[in-house]
N, C-alpha and C. Protein backbone atom coordinates (compact mmCIF):
# COMPACT_ATOMS: atom_id res chain seq x y z
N UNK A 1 -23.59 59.48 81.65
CA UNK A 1 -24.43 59.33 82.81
C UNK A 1 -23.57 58.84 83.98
N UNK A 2 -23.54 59.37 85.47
CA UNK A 2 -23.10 58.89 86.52
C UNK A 2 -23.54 57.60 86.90
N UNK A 3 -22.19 56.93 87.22
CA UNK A 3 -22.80 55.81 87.85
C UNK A 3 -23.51 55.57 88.83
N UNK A 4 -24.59 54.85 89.58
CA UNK A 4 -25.57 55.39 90.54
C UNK A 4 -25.06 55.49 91.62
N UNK A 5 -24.00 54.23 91.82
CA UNK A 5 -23.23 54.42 93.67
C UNK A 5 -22.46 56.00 93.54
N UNK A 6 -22.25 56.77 93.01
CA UNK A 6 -21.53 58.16 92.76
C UNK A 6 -22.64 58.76 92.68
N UNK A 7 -23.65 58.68 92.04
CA UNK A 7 -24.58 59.85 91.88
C UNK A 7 -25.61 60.18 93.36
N UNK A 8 -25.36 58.61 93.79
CA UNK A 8 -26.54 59.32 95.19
C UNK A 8 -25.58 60.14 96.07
N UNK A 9 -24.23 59.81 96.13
CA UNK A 9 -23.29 60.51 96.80
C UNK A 9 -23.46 61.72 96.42
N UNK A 10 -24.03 62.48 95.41
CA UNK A 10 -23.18 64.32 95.34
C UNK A 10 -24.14 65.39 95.90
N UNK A 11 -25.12 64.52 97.00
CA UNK A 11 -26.17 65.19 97.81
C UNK A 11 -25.35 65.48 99.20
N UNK A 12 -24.13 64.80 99.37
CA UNK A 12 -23.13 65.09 100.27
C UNK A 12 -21.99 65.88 99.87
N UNK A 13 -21.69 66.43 99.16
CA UNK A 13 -20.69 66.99 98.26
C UNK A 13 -20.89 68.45 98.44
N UNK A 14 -19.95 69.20 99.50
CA UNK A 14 -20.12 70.20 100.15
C UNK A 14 -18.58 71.55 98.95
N UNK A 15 -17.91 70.69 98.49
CA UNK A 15 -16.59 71.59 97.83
C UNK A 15 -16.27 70.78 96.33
N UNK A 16 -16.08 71.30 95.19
CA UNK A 16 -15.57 71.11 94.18
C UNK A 16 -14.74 72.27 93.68
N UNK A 17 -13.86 71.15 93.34
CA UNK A 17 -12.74 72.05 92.60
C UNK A 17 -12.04 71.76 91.41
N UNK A 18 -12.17 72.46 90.58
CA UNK A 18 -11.83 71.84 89.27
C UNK A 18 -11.63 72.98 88.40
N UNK A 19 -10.80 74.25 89.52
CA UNK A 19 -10.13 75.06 88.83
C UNK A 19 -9.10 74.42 87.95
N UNK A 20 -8.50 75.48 86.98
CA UNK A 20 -7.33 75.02 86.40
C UNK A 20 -7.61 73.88 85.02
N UNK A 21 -9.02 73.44 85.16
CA UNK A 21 -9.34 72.46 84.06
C UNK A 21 -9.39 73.55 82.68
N UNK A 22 -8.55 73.00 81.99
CA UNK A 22 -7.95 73.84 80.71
C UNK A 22 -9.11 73.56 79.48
N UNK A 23 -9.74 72.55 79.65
CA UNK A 23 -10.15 71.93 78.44
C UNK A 23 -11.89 71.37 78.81
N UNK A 24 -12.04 72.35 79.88
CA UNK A 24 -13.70 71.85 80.56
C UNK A 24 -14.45 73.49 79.95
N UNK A 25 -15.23 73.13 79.08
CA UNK A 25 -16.31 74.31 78.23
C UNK A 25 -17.27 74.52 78.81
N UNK A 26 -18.11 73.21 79.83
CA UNK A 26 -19.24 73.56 80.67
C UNK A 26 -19.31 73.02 81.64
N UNK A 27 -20.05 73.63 83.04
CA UNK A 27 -19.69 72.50 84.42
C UNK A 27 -20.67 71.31 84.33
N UNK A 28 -20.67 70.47 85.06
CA UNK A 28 -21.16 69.38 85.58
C UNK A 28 -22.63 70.15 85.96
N UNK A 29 -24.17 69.00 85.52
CA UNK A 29 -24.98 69.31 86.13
C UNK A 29 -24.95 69.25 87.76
N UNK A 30 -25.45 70.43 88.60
CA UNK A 30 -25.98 70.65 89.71
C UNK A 30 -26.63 69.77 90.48
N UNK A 31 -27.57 69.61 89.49
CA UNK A 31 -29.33 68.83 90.38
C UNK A 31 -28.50 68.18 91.15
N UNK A 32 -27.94 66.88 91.86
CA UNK A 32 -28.36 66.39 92.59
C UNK A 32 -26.91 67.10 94.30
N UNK A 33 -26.57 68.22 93.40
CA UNK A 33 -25.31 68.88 94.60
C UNK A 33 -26.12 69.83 95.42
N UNK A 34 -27.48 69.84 95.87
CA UNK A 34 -28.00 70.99 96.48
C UNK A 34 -27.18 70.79 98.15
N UNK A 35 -26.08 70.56 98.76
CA UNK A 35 -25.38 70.72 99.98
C UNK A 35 -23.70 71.87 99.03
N UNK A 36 -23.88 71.77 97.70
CA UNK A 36 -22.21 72.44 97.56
C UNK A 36 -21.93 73.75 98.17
N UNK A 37 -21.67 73.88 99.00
CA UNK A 37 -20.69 75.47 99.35
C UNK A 37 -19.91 75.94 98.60
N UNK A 38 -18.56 75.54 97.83
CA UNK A 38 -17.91 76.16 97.90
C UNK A 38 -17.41 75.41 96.40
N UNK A 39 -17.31 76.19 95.16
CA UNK A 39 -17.23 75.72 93.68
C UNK A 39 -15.74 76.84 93.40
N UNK A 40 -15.26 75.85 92.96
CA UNK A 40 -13.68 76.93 92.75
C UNK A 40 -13.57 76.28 91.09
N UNK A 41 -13.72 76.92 90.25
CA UNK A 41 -13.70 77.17 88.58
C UNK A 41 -12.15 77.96 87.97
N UNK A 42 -11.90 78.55 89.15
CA UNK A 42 -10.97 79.62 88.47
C UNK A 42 -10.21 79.30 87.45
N UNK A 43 -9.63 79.73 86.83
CA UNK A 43 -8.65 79.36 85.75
C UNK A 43 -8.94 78.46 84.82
N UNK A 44 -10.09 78.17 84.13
CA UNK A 44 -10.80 77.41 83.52
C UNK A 44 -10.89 78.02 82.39
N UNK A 45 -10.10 78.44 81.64
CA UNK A 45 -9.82 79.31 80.58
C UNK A 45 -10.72 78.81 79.01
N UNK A 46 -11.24 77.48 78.78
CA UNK A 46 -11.96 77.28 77.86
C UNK A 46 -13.97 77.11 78.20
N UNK A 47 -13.64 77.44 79.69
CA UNK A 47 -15.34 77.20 80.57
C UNK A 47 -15.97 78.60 79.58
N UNK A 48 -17.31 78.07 78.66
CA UNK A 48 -17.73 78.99 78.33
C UNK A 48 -19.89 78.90 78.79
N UNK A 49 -19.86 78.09 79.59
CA UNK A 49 -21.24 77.61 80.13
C UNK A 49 -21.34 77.20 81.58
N UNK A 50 -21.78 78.14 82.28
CA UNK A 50 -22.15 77.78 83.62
C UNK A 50 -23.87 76.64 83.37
N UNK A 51 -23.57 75.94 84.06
CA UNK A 51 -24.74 75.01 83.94
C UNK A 51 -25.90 75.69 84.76
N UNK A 52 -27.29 75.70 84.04
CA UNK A 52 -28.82 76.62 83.99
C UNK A 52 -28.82 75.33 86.03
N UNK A 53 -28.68 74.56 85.82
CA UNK A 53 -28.83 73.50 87.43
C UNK A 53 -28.16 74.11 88.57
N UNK A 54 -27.29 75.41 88.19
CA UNK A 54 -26.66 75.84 89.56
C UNK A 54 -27.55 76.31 90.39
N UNK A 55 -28.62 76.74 90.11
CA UNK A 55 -29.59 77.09 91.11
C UNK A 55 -29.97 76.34 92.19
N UNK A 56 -29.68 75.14 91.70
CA UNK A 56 -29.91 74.25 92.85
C UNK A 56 -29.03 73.67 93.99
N UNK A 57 -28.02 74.49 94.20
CA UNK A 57 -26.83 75.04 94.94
C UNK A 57 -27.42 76.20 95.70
N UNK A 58 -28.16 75.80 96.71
CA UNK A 58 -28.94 76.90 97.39
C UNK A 58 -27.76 77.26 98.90
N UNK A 59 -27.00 76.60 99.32
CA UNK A 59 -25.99 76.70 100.15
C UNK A 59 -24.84 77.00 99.66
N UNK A 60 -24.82 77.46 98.52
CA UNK A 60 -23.48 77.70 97.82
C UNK A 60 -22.61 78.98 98.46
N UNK A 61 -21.85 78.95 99.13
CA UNK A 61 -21.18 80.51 100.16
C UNK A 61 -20.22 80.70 98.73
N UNK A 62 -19.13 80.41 97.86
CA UNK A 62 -18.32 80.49 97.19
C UNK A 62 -18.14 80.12 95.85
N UNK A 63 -18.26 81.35 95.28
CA UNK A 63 -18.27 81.00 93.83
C UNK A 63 -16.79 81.48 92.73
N UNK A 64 -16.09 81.25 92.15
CA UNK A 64 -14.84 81.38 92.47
C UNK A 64 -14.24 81.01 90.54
N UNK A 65 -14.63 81.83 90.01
CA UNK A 65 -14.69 82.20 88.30
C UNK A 65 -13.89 82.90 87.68
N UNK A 66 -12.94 83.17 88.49
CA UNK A 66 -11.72 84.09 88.55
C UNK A 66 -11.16 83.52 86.83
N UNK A 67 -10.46 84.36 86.57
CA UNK A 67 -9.70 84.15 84.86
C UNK A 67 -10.63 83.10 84.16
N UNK A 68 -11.60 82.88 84.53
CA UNK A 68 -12.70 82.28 82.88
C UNK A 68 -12.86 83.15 82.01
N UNK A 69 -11.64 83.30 80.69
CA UNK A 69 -11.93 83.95 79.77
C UNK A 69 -12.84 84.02 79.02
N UNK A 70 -13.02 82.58 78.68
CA UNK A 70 -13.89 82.73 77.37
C UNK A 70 -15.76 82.62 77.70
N UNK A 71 -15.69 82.73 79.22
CA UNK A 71 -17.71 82.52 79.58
C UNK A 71 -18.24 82.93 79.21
N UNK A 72 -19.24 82.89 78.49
CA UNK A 72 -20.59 83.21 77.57
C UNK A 72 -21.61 83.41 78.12
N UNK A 73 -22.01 82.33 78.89
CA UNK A 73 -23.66 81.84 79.71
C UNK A 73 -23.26 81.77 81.07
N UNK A 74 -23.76 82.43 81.97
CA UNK A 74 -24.24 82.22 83.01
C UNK A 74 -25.64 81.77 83.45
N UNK A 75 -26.35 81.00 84.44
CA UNK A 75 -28.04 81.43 84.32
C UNK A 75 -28.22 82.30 85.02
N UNK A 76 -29.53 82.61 85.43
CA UNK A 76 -30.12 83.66 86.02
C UNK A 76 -30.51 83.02 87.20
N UNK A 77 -30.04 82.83 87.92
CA UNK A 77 -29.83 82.25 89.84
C UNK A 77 -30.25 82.92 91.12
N UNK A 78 -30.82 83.00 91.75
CA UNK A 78 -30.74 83.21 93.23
C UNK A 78 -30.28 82.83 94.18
N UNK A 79 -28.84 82.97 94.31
CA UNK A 79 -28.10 81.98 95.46
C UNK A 79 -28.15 82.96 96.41
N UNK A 80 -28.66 83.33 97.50
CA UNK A 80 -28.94 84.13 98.41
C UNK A 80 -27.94 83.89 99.74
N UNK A 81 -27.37 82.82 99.58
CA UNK A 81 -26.49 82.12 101.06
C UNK A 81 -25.15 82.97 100.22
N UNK A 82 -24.61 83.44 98.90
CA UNK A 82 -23.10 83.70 98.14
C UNK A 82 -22.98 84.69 99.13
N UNK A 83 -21.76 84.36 99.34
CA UNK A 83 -20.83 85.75 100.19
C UNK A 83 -19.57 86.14 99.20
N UNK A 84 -19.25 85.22 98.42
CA UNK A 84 -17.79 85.47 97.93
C UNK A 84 -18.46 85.25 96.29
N UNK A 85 -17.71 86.08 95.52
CA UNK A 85 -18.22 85.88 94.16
C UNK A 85 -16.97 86.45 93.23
N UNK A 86 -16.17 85.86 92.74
CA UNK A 86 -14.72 86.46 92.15
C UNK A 86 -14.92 86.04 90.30
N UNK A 87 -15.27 87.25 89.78
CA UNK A 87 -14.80 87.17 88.39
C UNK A 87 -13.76 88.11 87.56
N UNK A 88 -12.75 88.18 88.24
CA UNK A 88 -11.72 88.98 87.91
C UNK A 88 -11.02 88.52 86.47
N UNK A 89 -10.60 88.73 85.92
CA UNK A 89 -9.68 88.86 84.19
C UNK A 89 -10.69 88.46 83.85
């Protein structure tokens, strides 16, 4: 569980990045990131669970999934603001 002085903060939390995490299987719940733009995953080679809470990333412009080999689950989302969407290898 987040600690609370961090958790009211990720309603301001406009960019995460945590490509390159070798050893991260699923992301971080969403709920309280509805300001994130811009999520960079790439190279996350053991990410096999997009978290069902991304929906609530309604400003999300960048989604960025590039070489996630092993992803399994995505949810079923309406991010209507995505302009960029990269799932290449």
């Amino acid at each position: 569980m987040l600690h609370f002085n961090l958790a009211k903060h990720l309603s301001f939390l406009r960019k995460l990045a945590l490509s390159e995490s070798v050893n991260l299987m699923r992301t971080p719940d969403f709920t309280r990131m509805s300001n994130l733009e811009y999520l960079y995953l790439a190279g996350c080679v053991s990410l096999e669970e997009v978290d069902n809470s991304l929906g609530y990333c309604g400003k999300l412009i960048r989604l960025d999934l590039g070489w996630c080999s092993s992803l399994k689950r995505f949810p079923c989302v309406k991010l209507e603001s995505l302009e960029y969407l990269d799932l290449t290898g």
